[in-house]
PDB file of N, CA and C in Angstrom:
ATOM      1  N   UNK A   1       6.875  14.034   0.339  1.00  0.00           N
ATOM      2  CA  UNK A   1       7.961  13.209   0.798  1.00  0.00           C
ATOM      3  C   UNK A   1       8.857  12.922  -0.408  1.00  0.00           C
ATOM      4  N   UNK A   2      10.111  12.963  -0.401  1.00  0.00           N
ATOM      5  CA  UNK A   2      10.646  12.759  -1.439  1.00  0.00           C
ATOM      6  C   UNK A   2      11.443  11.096  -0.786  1.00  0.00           C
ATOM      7  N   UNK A   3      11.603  10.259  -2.125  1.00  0.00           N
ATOM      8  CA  UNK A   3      11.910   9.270  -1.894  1.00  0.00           C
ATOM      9  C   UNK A   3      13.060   9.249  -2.323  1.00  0.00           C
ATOM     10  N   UNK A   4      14.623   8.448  -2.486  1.00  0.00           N
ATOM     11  CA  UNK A   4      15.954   8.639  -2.823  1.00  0.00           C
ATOM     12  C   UNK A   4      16.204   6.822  -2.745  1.00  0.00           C
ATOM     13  N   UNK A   5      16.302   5.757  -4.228  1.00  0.00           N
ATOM     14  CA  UNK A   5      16.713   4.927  -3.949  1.00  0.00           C
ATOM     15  C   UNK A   5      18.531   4.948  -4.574  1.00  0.00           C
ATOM     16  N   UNK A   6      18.848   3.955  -3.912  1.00  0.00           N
ATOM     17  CA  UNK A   6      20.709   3.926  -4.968  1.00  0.00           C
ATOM     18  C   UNK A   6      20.807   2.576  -4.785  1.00  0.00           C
ATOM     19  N   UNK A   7      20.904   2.543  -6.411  1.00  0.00           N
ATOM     20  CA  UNK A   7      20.879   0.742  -6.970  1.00  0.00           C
ATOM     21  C   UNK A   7      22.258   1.012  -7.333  1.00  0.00           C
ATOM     22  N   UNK A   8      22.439   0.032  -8.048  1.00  0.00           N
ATOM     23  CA  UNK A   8      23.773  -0.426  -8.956  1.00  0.00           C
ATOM     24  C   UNK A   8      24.157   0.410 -10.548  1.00  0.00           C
ATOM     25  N   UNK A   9      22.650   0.784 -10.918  1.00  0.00           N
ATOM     26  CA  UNK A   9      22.622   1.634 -11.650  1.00  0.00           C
ATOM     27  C   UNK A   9      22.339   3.385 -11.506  1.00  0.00           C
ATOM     28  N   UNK A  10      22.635   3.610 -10.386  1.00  0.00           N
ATOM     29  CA  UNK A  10      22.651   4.818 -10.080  1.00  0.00           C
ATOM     30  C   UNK A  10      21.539   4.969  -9.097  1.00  0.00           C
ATOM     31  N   UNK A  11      21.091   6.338  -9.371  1.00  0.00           N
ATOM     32  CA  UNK A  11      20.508   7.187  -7.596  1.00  0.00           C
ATOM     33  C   UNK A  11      19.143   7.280  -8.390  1.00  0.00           C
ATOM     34  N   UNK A  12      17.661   6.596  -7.663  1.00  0.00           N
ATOM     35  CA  UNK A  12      16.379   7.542  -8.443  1.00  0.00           C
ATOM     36  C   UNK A  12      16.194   8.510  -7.009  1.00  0.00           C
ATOM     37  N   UNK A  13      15.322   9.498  -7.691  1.00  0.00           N
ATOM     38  CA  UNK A  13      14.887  10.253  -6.556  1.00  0.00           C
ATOM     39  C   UNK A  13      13.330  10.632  -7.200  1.00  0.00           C
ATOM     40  N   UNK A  14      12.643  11.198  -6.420  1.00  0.00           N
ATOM     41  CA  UNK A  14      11.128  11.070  -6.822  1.00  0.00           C
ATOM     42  C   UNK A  14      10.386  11.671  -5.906  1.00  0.00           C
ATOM     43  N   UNK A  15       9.516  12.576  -5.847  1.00  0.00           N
ATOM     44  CA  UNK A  15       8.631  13.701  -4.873  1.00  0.00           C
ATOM     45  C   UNK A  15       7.203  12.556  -4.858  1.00  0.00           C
ATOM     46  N   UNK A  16       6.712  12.025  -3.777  1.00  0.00           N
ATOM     47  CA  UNK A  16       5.530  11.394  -3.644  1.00  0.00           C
ATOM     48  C   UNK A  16       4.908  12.246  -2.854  1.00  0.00           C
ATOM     49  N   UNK A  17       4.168  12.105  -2.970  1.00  0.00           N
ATOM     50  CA  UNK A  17       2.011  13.013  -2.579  1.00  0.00           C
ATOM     51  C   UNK A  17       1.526  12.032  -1.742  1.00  0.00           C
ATOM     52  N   UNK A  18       1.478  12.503  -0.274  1.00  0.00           N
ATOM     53  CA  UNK A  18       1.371  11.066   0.534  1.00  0.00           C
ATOM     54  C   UNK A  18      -0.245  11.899   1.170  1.00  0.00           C
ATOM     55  N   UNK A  19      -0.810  12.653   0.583  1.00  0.00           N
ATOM     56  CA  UNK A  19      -2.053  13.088   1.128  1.00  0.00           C
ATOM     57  C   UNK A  19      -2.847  12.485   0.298  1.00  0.00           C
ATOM     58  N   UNK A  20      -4.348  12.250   1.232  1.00  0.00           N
ATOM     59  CA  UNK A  20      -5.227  11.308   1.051  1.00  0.00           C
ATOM     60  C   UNK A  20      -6.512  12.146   1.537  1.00  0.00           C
ATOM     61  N   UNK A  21      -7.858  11.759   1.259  1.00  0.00           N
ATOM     62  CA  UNK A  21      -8.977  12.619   1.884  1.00  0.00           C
ATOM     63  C   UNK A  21     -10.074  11.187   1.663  1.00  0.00           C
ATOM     64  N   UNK A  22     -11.025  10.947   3.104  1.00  0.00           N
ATOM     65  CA  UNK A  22     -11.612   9.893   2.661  1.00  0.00           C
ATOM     66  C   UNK A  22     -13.359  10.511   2.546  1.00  0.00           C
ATOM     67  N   UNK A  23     -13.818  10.172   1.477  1.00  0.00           N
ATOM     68  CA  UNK A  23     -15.073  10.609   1.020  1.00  0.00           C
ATOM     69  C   UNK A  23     -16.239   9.971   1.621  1.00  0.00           C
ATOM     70  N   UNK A  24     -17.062  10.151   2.061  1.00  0.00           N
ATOM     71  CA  UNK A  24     -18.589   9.103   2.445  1.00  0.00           C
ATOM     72  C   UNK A  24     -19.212   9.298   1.339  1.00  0.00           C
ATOM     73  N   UNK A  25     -20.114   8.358   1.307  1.00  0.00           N
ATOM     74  CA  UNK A  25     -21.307   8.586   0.007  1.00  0.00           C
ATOM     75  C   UNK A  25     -22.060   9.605   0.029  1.00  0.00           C
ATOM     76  N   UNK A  26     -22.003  10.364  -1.400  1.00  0.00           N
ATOM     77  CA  UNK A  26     -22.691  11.141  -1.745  1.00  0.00           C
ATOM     78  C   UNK A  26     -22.972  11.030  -3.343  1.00  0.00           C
ATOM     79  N   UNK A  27     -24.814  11.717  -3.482  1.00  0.00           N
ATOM     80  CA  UNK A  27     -24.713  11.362  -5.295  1.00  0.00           C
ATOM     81  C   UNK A  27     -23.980  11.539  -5.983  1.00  0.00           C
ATOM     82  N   UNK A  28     -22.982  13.152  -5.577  1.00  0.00           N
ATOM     83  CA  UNK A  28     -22.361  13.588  -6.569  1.00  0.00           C
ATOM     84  C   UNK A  28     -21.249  12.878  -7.066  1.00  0.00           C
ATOM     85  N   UNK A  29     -20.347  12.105  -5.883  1.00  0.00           N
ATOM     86  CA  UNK A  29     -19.523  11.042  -5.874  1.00  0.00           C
ATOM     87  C   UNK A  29     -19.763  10.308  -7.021  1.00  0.00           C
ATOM     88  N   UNK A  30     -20.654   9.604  -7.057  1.00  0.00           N
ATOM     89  CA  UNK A  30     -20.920   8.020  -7.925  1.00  0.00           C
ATOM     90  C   UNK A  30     -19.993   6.930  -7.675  1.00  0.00           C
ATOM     91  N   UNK A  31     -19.604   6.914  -6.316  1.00  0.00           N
ATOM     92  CA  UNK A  31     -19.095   5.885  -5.905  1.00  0.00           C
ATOM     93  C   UNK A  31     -17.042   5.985  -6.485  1.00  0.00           C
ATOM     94  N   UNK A  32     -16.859   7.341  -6.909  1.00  0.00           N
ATOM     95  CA  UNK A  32     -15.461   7.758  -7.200  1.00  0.00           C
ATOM     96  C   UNK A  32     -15.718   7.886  -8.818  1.00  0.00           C
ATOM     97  N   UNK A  33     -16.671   7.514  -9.591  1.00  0.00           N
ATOM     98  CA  UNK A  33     -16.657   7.516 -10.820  1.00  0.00           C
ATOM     99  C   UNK A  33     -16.721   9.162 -11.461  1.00  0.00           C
ATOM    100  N   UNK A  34     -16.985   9.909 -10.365  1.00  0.00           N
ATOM    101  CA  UNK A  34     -17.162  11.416 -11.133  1.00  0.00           C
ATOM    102  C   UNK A  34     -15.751  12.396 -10.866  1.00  0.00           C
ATOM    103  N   UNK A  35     -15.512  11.677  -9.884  1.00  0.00           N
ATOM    104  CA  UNK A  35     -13.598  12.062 -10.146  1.00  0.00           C
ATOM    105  C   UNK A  35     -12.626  11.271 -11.039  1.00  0.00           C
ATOM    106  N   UNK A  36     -12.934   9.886 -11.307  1.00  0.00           N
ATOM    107  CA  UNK A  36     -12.111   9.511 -12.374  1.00  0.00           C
ATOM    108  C   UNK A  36     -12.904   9.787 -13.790  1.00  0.00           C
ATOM    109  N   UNK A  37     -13.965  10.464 -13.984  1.00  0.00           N
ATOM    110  CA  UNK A  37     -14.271  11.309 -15.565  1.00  0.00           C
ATOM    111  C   UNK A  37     -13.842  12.654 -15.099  1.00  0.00           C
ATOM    112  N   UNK A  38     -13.907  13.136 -14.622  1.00  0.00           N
ATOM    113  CA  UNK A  38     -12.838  14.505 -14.269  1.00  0.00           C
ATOM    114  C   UNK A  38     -11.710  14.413 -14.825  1.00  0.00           C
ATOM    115  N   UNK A  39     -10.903  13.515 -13.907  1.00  0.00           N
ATOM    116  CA  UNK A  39      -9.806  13.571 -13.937  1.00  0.00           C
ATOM    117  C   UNK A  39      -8.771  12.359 -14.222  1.00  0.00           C
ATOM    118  N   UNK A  40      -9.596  11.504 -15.206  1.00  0.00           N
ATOM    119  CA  UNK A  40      -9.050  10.286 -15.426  1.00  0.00           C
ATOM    120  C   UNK A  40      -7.672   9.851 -14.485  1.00  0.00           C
ATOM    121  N   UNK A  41      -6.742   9.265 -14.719  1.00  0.00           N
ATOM    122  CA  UNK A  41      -6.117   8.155 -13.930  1.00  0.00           C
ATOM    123  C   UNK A  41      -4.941   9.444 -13.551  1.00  0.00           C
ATOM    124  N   UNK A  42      -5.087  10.719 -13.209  1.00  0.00           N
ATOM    125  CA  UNK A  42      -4.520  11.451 -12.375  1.00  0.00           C
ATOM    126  C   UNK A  42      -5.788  11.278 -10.776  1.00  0.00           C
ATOM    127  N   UNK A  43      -6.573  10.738 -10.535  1.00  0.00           N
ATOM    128  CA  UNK A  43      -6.765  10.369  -9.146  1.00  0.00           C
ATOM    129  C   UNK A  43      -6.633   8.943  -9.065  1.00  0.00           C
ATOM    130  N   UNK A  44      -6.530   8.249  -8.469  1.00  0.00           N
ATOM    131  CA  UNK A  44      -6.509   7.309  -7.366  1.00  0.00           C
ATOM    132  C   UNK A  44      -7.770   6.909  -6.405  1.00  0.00           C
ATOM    133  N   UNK A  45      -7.647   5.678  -6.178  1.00  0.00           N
ATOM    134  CA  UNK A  45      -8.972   5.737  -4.984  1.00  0.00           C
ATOM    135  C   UNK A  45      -9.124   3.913  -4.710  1.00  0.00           C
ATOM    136  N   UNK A  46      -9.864   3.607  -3.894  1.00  0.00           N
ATOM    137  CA  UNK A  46     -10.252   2.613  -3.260  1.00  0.00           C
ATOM    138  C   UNK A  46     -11.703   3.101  -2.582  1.00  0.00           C
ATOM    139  N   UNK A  47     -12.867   2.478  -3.437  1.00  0.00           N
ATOM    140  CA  UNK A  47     -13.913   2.772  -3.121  1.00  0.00           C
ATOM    141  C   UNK A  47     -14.978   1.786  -2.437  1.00  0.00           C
ATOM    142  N   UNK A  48     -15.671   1.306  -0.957  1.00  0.00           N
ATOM    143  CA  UNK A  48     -16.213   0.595  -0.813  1.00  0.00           C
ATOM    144  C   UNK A  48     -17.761   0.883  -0.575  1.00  0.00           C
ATOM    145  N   UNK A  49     -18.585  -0.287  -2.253  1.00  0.00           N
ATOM    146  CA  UNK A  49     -19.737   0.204  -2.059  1.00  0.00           C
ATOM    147  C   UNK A  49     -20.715  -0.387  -0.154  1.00  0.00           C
ATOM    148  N   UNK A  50     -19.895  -1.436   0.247  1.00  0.00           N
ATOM    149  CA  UNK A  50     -20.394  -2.111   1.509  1.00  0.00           C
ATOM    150  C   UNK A  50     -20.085  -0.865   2.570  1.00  0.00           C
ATOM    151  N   UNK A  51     -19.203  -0.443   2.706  1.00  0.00           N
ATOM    152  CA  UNK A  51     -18.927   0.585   3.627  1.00  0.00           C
ATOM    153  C   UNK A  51     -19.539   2.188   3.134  1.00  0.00           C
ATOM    154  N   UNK A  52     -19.924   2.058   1.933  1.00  0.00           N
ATOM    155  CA  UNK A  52     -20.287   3.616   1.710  1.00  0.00           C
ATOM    156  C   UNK A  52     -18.902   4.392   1.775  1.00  0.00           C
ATOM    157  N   UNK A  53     -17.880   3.957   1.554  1.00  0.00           N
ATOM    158  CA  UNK A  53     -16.926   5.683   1.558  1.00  0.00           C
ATOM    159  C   UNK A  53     -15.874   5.178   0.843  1.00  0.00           C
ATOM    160  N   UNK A  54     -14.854   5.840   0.875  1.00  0.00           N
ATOM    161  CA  UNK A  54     -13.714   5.262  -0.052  1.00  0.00           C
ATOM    162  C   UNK A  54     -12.465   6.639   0.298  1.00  0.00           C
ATOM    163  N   UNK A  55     -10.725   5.960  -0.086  1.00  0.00           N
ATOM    164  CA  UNK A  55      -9.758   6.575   0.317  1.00  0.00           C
ATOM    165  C   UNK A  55      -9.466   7.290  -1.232  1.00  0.00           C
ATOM    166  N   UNK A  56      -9.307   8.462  -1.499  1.00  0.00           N
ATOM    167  CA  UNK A  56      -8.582   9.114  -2.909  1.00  0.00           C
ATOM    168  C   UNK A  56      -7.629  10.267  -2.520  1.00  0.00           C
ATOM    169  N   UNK A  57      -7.000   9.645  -3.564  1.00  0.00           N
ATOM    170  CA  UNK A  57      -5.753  10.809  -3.623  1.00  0.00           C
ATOM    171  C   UNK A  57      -4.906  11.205  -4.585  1.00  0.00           C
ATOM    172  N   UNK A  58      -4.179  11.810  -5.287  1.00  0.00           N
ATOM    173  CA  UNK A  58      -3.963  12.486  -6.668  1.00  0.00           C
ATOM    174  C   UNK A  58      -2.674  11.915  -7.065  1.00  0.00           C
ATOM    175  N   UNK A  59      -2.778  11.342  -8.151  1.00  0.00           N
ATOM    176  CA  UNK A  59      -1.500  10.751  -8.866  1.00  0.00           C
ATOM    177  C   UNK A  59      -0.752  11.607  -9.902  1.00  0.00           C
ATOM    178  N   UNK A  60      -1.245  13.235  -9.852  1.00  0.00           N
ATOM    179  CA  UNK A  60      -0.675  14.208 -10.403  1.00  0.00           C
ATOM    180  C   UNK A  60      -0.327  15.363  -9.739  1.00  0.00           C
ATOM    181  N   UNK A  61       1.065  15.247  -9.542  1.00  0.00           N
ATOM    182  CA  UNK A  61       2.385  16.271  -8.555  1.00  0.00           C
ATOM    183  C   UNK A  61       1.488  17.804  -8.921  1.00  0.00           C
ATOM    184  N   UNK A  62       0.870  18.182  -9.932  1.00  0.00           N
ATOM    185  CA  UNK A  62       0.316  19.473  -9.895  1.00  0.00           C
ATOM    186  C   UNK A  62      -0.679  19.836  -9.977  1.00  0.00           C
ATOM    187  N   UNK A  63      -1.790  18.607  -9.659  1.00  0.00           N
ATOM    188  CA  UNK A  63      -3.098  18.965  -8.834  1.00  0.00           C
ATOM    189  C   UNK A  63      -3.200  18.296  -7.699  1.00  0.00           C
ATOM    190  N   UNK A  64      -3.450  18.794  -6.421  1.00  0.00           N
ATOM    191  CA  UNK A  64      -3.396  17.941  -4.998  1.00  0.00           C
ATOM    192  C   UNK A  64      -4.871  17.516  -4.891  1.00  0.00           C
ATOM    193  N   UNK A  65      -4.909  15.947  -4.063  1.00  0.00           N
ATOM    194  CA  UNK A  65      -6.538  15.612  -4.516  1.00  0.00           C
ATOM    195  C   UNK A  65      -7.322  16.710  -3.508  1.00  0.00           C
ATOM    196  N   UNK A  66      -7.066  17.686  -2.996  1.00  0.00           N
ATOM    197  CA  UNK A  66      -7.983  18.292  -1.986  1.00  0.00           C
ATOM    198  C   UNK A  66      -8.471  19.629  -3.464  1.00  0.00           C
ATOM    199  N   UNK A  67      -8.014  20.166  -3.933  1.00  0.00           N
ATOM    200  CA  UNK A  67      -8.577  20.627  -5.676  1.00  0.00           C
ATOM    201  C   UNK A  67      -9.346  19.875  -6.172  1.00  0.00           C
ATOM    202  N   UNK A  68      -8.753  18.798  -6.787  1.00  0.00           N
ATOM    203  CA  UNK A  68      -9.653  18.068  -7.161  1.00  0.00           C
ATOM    204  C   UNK A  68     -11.476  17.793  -6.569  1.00  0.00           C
ATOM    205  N   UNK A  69     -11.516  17.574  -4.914  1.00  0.00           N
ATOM    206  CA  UNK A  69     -12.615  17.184  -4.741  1.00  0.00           C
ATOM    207  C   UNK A  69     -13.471  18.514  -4.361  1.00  0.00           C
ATOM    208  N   UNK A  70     -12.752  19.537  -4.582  1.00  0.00           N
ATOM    209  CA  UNK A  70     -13.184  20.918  -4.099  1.00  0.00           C
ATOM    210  C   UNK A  70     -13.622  21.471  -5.614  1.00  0.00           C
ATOM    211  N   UNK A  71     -13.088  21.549  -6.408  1.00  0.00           N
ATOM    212  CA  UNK A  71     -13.474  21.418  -7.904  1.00  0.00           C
ATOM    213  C   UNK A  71     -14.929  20.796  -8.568  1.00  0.00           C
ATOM    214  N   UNK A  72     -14.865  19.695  -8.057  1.00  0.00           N
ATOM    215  CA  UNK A  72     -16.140  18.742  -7.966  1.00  0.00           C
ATOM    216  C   UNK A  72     -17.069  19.013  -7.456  1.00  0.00           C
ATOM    217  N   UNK A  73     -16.799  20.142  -6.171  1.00  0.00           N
ATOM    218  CA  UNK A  73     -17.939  20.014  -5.294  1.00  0.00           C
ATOM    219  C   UNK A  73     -18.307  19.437  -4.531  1.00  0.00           C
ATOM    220  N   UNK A  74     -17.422  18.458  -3.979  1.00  0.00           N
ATOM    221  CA  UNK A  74     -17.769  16.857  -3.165  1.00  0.00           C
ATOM    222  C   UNK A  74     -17.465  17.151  -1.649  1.00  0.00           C
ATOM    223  N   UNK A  75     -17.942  17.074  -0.459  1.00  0.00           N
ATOM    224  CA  UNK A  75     -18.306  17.452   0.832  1.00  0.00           C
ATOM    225  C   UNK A  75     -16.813  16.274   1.321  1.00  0.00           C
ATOM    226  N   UNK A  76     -16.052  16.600   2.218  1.00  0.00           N
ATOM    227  CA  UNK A  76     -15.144  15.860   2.999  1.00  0.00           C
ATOM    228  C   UNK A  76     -15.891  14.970   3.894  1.00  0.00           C
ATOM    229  N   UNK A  77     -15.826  13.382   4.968  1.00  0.00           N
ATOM    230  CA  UNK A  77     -16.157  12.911   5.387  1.00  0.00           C
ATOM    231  C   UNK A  77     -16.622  14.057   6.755  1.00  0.00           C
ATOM    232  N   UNK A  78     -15.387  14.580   7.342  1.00  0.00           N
ATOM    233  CA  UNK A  78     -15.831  15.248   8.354  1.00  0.00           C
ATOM    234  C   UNK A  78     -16.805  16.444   8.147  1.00  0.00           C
ATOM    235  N   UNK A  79     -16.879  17.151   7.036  1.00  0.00           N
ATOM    236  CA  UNK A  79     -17.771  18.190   7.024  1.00  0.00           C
ATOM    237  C   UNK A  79     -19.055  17.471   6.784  1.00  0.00           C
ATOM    238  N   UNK A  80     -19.296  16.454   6.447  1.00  0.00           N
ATOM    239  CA  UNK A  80     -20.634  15.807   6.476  1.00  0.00           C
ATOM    240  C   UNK A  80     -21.005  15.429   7.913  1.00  0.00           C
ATOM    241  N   UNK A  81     -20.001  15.478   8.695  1.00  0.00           N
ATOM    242  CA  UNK A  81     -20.384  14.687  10.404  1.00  0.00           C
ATOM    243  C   UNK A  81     -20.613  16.075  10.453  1.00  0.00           C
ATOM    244  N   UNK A  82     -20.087  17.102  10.622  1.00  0.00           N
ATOM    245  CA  UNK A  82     -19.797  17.963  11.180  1.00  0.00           C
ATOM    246  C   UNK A  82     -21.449  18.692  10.917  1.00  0.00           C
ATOM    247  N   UNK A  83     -21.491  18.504   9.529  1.00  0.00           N
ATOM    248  CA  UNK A  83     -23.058  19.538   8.964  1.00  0.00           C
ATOM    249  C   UNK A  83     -23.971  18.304   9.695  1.00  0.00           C
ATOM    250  N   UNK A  84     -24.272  16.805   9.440  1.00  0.00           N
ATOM    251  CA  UNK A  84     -25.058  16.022  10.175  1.00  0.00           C
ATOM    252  C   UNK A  84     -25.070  16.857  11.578  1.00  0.00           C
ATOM    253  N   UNK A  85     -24.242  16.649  12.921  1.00  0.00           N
ATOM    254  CA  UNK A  85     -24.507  16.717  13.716  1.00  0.00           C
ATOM    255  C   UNK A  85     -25.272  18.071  14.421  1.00  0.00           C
ATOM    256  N   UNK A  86     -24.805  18.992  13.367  1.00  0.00           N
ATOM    257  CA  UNK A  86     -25.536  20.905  13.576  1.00  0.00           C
ATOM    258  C   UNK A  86     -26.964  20.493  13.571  1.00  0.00           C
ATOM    259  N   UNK A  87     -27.264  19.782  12.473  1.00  0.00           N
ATOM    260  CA  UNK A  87     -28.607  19.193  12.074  1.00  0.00           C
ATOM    261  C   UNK A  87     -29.531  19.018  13.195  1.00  0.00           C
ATOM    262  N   UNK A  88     -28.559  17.573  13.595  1.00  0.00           N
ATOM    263  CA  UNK A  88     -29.122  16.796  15.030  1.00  0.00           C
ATOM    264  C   UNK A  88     -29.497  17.541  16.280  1.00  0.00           C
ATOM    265  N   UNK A  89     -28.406  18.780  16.250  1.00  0.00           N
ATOM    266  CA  UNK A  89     -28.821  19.376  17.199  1.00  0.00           C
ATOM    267  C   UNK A  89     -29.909  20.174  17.259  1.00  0.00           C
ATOM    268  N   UNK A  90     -30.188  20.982  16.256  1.00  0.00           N
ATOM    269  CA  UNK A  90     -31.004  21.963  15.877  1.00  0.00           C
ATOM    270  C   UNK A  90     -32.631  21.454  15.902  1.00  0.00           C
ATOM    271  N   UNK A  91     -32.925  20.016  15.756  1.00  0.00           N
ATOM    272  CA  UNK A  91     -33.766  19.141  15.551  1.00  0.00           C
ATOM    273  C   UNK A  91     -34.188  18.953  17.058  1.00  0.00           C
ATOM    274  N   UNK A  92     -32.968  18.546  17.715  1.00  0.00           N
ATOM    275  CA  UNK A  92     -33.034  18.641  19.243  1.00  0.00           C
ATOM    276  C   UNK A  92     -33.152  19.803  20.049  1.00  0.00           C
ATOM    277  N   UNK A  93     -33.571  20.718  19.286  1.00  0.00           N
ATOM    278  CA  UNK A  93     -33.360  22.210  20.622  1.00  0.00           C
ATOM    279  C   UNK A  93     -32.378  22.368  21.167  1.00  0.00           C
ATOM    280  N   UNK A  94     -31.233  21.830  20.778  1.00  0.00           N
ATOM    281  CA  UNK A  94     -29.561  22.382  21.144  1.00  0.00           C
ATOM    282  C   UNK A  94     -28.996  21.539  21.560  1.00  0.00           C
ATOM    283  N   UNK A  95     -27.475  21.672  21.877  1.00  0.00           N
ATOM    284  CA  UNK A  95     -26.948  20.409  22.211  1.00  0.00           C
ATOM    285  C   UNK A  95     -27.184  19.572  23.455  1.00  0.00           C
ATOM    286  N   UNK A  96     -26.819  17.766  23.502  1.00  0.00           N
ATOM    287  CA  UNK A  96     -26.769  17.498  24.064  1.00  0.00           C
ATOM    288  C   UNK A  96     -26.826  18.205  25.903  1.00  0.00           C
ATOM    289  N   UNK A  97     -27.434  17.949  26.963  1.00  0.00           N
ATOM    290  CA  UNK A  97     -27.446  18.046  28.318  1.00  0.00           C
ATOM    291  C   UNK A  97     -26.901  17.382  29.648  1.00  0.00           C
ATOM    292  N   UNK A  98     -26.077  17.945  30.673  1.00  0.00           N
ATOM    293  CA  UNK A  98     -25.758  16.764  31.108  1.00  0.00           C
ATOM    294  C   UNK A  98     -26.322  16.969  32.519  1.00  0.00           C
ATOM    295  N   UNK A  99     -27.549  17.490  32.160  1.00  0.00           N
ATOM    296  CA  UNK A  99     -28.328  17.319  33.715  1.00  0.00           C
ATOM    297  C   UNK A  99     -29.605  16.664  33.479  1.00  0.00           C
TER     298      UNK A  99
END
């Protein structure tokens, strides 16, 4: 998204990174601490240890945080539902039934 203000002192303009990816707990995580030693204060984040997950996203125009957590190695919220629920099923002898 590019932003365009016009003050009194002229025009700013500015490219913002409005993508976000929200993480669940995992070891590799450390609660966001293994992306900010990565990548010191080029990520971003809001991490809750009560909720287990947290919102991050990249404060550097030329790494997008989806690199970043792919770099790391760190599983997306949905691919963890997604691998959980294969699990569940497989555990169950296949999916859900509706007879």
């Amino acid at each position: 998204m590019t932003l365009c203000i016009v003050g009194n002192e002229g025009v700013l303009v500015t490219q913002i990174d409005l993508s976000y990816v929200l993480l669940g707990w995992q070891p590799k995580l450390q609660n966001g601490k293994a992306l900010r030693d990565k990548y010191g204060d080029a990520v971003g984040y809001r991490y809750s240890e009560a909720e287990d997950c947290g919102i991050f996203w990249s404060n550097d125009p030329k790494i997008p945080i989806m690199k970043m957590v792919r770099d790391t190695g760190l599983e997306l919220w949905s691919e963890c539902i997604d691998r959980n629920l294969k699990l569940t099923e497989k555990l169950r002898g296949g999916p859900p039934s509706t007879e």
